[in-house]
PDB file of N, CA and C in Angstrom:
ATOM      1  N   UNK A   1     141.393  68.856  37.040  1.00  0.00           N
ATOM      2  CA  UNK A   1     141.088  69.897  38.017  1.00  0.00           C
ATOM      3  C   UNK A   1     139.653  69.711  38.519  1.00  0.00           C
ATOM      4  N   UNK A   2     139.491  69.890  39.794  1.00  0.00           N
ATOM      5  CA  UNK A   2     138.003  69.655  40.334  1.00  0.00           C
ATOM      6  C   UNK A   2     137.028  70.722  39.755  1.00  0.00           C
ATOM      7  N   UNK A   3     136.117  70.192  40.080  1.00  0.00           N
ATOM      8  CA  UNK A   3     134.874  71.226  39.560  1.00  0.00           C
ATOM      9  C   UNK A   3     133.758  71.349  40.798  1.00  0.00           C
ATOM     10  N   UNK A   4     133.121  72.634  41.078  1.00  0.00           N
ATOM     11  CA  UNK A   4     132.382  72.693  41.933  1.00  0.00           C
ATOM     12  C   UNK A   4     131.188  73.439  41.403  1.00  0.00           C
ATOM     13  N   UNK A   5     129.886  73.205  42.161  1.00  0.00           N
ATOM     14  CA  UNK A   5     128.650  73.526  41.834  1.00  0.00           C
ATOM     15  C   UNK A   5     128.454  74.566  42.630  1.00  0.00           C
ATOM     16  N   UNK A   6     128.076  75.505  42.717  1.00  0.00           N
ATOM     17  CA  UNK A   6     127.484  76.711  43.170  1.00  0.00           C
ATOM     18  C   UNK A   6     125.561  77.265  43.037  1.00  0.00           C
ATOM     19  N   UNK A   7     125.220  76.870  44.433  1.00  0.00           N
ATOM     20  CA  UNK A   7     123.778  76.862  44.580  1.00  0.00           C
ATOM     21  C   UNK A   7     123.293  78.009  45.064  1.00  0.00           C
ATOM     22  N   UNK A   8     122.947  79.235  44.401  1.00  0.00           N
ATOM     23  CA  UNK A   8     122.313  80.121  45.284  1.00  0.00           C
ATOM     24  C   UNK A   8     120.658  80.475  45.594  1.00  0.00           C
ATOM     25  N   UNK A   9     120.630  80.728  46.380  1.00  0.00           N
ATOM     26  CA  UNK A   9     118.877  80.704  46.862  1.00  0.00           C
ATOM     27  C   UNK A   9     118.809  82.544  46.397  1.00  0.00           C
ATOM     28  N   UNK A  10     118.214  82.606  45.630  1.00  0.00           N
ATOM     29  CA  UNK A  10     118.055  83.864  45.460  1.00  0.00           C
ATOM     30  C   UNK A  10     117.194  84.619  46.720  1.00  0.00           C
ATOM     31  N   UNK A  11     115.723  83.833  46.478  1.00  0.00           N
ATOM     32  CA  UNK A  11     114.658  83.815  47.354  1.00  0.00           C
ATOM     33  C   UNK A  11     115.176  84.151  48.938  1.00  0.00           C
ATOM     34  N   UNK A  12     115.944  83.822  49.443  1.00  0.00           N
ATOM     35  CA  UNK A  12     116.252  83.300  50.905  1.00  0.00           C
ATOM     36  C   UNK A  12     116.998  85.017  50.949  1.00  0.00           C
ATOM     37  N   UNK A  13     117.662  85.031  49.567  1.00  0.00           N
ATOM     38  CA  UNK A  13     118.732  85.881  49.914  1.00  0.00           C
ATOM     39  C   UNK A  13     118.228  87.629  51.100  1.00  0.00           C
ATOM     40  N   UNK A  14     118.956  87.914  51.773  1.00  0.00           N
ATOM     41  CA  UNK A  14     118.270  89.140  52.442  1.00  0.00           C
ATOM     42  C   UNK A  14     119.069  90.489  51.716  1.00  0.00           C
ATOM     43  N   UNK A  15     120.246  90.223  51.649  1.00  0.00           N
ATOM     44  CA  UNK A  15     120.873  91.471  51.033  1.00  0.00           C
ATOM     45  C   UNK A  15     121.873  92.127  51.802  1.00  0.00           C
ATOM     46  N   UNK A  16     122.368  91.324  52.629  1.00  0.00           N
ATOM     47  CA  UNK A  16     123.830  91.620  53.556  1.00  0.00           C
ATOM     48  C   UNK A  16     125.000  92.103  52.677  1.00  0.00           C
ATOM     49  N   UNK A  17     124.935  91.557  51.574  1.00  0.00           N
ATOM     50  CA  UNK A  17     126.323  92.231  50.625  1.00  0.00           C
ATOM     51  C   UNK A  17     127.480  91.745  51.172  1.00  0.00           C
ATOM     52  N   UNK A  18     127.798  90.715  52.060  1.00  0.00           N
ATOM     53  CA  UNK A  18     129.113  89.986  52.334  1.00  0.00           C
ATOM     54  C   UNK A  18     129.262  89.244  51.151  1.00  0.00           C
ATOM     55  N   UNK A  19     128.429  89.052  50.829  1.00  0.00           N
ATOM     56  CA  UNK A  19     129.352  87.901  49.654  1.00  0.00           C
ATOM     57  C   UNK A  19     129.799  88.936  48.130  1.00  0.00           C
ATOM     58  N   UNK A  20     129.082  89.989  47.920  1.00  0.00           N
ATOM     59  CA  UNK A  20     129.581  91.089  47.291  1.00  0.00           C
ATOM     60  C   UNK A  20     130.835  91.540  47.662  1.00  0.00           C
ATOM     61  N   UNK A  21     131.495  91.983  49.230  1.00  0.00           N
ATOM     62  CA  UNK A  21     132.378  92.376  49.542  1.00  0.00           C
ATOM     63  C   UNK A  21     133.925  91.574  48.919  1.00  0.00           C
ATOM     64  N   UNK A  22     133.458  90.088  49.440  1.00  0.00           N
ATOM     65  CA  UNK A  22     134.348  88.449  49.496  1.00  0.00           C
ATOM     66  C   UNK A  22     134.289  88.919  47.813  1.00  0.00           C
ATOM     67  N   UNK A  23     133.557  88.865  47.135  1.00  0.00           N
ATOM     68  CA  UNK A  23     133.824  88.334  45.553  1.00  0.00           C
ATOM     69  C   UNK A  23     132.558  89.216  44.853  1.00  0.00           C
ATOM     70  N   UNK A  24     133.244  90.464  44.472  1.00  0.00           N
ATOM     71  CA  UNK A  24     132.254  91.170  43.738  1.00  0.00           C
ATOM     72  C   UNK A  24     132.209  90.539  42.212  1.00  0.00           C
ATOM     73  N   UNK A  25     133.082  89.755  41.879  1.00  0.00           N
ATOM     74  CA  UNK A  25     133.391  89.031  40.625  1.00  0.00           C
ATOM     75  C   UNK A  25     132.072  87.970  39.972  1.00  0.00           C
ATOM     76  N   UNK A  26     131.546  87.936  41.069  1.00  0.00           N
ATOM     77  CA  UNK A  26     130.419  86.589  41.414  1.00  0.00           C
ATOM     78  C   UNK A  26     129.321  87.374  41.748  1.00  0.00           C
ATOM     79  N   UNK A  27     129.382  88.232  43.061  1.00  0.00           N
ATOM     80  CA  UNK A  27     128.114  88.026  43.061  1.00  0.00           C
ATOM     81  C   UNK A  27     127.914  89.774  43.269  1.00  0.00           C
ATOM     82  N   UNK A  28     127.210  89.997  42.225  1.00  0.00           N
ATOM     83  CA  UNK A  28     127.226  91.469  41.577  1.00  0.00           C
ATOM     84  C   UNK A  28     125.325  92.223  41.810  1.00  0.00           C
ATOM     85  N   UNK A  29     125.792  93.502  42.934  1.00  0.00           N
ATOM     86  CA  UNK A  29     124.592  94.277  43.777  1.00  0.00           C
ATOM     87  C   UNK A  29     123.431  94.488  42.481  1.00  0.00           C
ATOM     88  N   UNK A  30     122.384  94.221  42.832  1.00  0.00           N
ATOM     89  CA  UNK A  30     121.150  94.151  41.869  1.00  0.00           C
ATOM     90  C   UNK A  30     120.446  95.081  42.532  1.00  0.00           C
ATOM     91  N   UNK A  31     119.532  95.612  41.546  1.00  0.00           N
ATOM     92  CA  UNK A  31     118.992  96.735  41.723  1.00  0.00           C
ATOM     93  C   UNK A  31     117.621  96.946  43.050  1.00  0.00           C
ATOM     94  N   UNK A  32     117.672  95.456  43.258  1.00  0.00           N
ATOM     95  CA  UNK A  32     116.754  95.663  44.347  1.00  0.00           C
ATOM     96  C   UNK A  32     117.028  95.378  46.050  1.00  0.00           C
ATOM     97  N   UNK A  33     118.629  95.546  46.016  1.00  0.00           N
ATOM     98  CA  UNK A  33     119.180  95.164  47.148  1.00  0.00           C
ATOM     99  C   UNK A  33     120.037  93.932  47.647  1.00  0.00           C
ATOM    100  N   UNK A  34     119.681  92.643  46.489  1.00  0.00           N
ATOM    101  CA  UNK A  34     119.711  91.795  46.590  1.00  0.00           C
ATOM    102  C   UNK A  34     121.028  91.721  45.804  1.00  0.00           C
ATOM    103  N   UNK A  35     121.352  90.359  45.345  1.00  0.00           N
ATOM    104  CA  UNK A  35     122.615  90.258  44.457  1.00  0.00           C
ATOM    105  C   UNK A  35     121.847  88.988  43.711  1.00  0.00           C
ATOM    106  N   UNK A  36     123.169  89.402  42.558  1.00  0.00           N
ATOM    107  CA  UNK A  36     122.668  88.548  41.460  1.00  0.00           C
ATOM    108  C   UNK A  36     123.877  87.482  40.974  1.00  0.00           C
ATOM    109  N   UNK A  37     124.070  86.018  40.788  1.00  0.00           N
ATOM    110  CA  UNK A  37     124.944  85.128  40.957  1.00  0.00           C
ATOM    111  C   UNK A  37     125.334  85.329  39.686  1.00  0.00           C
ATOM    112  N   UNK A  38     126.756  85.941  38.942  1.00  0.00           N
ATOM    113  CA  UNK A  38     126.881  86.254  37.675  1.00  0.00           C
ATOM    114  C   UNK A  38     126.930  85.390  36.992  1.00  0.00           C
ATOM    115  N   UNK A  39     126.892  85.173  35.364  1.00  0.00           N
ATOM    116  CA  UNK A  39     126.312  84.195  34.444  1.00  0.00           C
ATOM    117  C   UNK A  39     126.238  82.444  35.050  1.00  0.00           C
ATOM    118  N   UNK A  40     124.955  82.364  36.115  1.00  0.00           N
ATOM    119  CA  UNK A  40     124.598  81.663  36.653  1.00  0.00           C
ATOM    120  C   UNK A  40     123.704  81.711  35.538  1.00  0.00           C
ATOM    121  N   UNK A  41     122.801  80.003  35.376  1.00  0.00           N
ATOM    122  CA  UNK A  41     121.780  79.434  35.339  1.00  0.00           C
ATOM    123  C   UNK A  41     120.756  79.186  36.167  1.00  0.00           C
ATOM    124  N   UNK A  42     119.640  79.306  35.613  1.00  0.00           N
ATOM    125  CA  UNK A  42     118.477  78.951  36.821  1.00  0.00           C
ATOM    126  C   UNK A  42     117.547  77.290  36.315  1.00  0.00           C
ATOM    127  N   UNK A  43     117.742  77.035  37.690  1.00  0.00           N
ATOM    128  CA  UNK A  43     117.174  75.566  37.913  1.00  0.00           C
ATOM    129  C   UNK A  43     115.872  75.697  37.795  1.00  0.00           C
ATOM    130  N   UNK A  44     114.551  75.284  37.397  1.00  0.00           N
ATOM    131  CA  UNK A  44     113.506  75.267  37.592  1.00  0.00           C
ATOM    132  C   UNK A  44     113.000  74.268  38.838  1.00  0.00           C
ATOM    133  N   UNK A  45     114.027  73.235  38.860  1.00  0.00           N
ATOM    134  CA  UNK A  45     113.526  72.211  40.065  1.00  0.00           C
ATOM    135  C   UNK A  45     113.918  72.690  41.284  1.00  0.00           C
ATOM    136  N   UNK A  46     115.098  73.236  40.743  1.00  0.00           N
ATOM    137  CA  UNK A  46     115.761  73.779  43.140  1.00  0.00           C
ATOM    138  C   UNK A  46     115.082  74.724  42.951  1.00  0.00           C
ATOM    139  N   UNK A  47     114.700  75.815  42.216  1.00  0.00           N
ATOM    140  CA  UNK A  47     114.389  76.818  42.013  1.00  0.00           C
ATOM    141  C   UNK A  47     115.525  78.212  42.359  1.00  0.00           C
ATOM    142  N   UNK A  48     116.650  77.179  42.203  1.00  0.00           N
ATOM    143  CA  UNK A  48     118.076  78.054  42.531  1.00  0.00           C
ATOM    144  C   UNK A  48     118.462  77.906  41.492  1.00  0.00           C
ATOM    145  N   UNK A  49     119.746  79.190  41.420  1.00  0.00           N
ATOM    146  CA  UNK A  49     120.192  79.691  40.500  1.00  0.00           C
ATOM    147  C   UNK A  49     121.816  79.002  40.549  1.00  0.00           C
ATOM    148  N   UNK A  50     122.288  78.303  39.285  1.00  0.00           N
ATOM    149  CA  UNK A  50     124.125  77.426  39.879  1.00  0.00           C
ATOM    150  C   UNK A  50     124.739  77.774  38.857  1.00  0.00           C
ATOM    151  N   UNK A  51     125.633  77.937  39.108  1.00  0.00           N
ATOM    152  CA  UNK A  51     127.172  77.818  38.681  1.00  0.00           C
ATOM    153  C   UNK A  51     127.936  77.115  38.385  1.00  0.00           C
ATOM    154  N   UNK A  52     128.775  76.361  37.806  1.00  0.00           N
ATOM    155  CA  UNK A  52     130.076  75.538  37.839  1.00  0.00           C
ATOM    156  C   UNK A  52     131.209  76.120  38.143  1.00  0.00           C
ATOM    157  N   UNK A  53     132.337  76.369  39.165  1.00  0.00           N
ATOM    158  CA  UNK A  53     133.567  76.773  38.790  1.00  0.00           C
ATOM    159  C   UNK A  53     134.489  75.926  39.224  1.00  0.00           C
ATOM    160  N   UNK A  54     135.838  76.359  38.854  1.00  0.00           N
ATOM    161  CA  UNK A  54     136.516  75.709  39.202  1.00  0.00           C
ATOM    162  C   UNK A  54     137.294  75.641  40.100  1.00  0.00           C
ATOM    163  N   UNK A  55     138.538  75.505  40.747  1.00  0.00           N
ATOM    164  CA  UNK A  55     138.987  74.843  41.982  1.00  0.00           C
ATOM    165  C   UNK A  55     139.524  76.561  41.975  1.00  0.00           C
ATOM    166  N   UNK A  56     140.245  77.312  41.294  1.00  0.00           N
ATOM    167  CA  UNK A  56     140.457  78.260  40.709  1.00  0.00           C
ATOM    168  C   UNK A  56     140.080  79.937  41.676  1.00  0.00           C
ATOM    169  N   UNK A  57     138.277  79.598  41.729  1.00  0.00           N
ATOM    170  CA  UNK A  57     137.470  80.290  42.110  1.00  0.00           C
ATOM    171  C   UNK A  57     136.864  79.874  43.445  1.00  0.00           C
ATOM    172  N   UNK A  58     137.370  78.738  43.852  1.00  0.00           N
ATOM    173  CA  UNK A  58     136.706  77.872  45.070  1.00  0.00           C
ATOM    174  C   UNK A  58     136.749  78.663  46.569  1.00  0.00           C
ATOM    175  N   UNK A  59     137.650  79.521  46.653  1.00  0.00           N
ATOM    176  CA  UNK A  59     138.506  80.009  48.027  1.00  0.00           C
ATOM    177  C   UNK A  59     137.023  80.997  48.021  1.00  0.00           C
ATOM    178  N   UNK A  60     137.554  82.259  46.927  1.00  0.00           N
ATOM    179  CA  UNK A  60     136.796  83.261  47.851  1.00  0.00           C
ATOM    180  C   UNK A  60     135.081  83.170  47.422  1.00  0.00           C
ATOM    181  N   UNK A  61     134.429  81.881  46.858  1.00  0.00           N
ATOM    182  CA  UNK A  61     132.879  81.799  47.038  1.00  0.00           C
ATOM    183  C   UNK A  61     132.751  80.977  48.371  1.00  0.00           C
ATOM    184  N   UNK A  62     133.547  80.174  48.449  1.00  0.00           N
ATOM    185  CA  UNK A  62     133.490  78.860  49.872  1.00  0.00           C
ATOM    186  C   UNK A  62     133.268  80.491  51.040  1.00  0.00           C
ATOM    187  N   UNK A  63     133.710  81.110  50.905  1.00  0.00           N
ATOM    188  CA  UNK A  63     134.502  82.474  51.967  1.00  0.00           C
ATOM    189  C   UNK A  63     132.687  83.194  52.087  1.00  0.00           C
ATOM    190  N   UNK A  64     132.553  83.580  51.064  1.00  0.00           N
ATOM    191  CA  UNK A  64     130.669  84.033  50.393  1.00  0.00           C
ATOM    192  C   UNK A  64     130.250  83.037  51.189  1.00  0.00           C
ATOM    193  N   UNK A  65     130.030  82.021  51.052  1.00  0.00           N
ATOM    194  CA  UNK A  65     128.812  80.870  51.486  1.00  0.00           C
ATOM    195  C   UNK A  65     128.784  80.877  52.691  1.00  0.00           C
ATOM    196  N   UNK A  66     130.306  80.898  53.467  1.00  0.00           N
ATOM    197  CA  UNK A  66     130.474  80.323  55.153  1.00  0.00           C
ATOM    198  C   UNK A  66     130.134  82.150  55.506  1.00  0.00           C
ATOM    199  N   UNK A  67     129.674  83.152  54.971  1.00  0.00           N
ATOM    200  CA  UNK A  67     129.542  84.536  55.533  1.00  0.00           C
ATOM    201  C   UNK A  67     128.018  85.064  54.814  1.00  0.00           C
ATOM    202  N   UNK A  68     127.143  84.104  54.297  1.00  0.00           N
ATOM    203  CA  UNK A  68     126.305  84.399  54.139  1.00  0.00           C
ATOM    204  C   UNK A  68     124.939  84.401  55.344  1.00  0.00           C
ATOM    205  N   UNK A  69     124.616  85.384  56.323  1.00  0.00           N
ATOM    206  CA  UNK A  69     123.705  85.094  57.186  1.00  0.00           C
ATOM    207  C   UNK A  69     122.556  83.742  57.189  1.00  0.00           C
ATOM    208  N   UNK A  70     122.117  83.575  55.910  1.00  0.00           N
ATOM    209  CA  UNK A  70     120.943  83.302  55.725  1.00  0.00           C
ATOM    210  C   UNK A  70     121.255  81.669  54.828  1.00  0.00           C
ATOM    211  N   UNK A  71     122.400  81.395  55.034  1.00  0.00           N
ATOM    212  CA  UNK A  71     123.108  80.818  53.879  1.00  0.00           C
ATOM    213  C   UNK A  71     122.408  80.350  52.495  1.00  0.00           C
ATOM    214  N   UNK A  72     122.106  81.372  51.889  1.00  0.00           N
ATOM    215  CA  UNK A  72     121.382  81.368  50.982  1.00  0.00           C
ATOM    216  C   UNK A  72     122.538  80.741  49.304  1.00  0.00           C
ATOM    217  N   UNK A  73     124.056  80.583  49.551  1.00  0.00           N
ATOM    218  CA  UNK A  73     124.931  80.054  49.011  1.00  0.00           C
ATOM    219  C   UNK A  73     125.433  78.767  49.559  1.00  0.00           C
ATOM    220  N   UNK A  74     125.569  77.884  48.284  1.00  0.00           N
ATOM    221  CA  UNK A  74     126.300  76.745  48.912  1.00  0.00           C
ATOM    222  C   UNK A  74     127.329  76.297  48.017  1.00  0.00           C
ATOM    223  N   UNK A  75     127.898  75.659  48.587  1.00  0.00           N
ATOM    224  CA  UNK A  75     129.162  75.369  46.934  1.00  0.00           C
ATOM    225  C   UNK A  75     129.122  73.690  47.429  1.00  0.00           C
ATOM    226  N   UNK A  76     129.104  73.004  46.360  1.00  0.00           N
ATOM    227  CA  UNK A  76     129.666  71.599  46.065  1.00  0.00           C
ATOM    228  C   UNK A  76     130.300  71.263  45.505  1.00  0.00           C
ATOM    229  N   UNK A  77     131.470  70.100  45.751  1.00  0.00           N
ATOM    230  CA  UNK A  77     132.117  69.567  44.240  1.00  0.00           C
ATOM    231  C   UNK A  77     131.337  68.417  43.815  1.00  0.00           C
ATOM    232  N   UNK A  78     131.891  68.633  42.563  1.00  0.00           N
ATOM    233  CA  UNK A  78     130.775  67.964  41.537  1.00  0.00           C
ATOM    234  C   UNK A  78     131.656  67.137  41.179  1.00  0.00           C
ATOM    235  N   UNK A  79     133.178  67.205  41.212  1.00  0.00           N
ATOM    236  CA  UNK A  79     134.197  65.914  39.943  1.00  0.00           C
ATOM    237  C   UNK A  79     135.447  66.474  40.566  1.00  0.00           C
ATOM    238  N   UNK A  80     136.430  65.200  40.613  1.00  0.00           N
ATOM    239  CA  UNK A  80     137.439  65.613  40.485  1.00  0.00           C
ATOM    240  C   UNK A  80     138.520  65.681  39.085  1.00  0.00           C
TER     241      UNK A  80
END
């Protein structure tokens, strides 16, 4: 099964809440307006916060990323 990477820019993020709407499962309203990428890791080098999921979960974050204003989400595959 493929695997995909999930890059979010926290920083960039503005706080539109579309990608909350698409997948509150993921990406869950934080207390300062913003959202928070759920049990994401943080990169020290992108200085973004990623994910792994799987093909599974691919539809409605791809859905988040292409409706993020600021596209502060990106999804990659990483393997098939």
């Amino acid at each position: 099964m493929a695997k995909y990477k999930i890059e979010f820019d926290r920083q960039a993020c503005i706080g539109a809440l579309v990608c909350n709407l698409l997948s509150e499962r993921f990406y869950l309203k934080a207390d300062d307006g913003k959202v928070d990428l759920a049990n994401a890791v943080y990169n020290e080098a992108t200085k973004k916060w990623e994910l792994i999921i799987d093909e599974a979960d691919l539809k409605a974050n791809k859905e988040a990323a292409e409706s993020c204003p600021v596209d502060a989400i990106k999804v990659t595959k990483i393997e098939d």
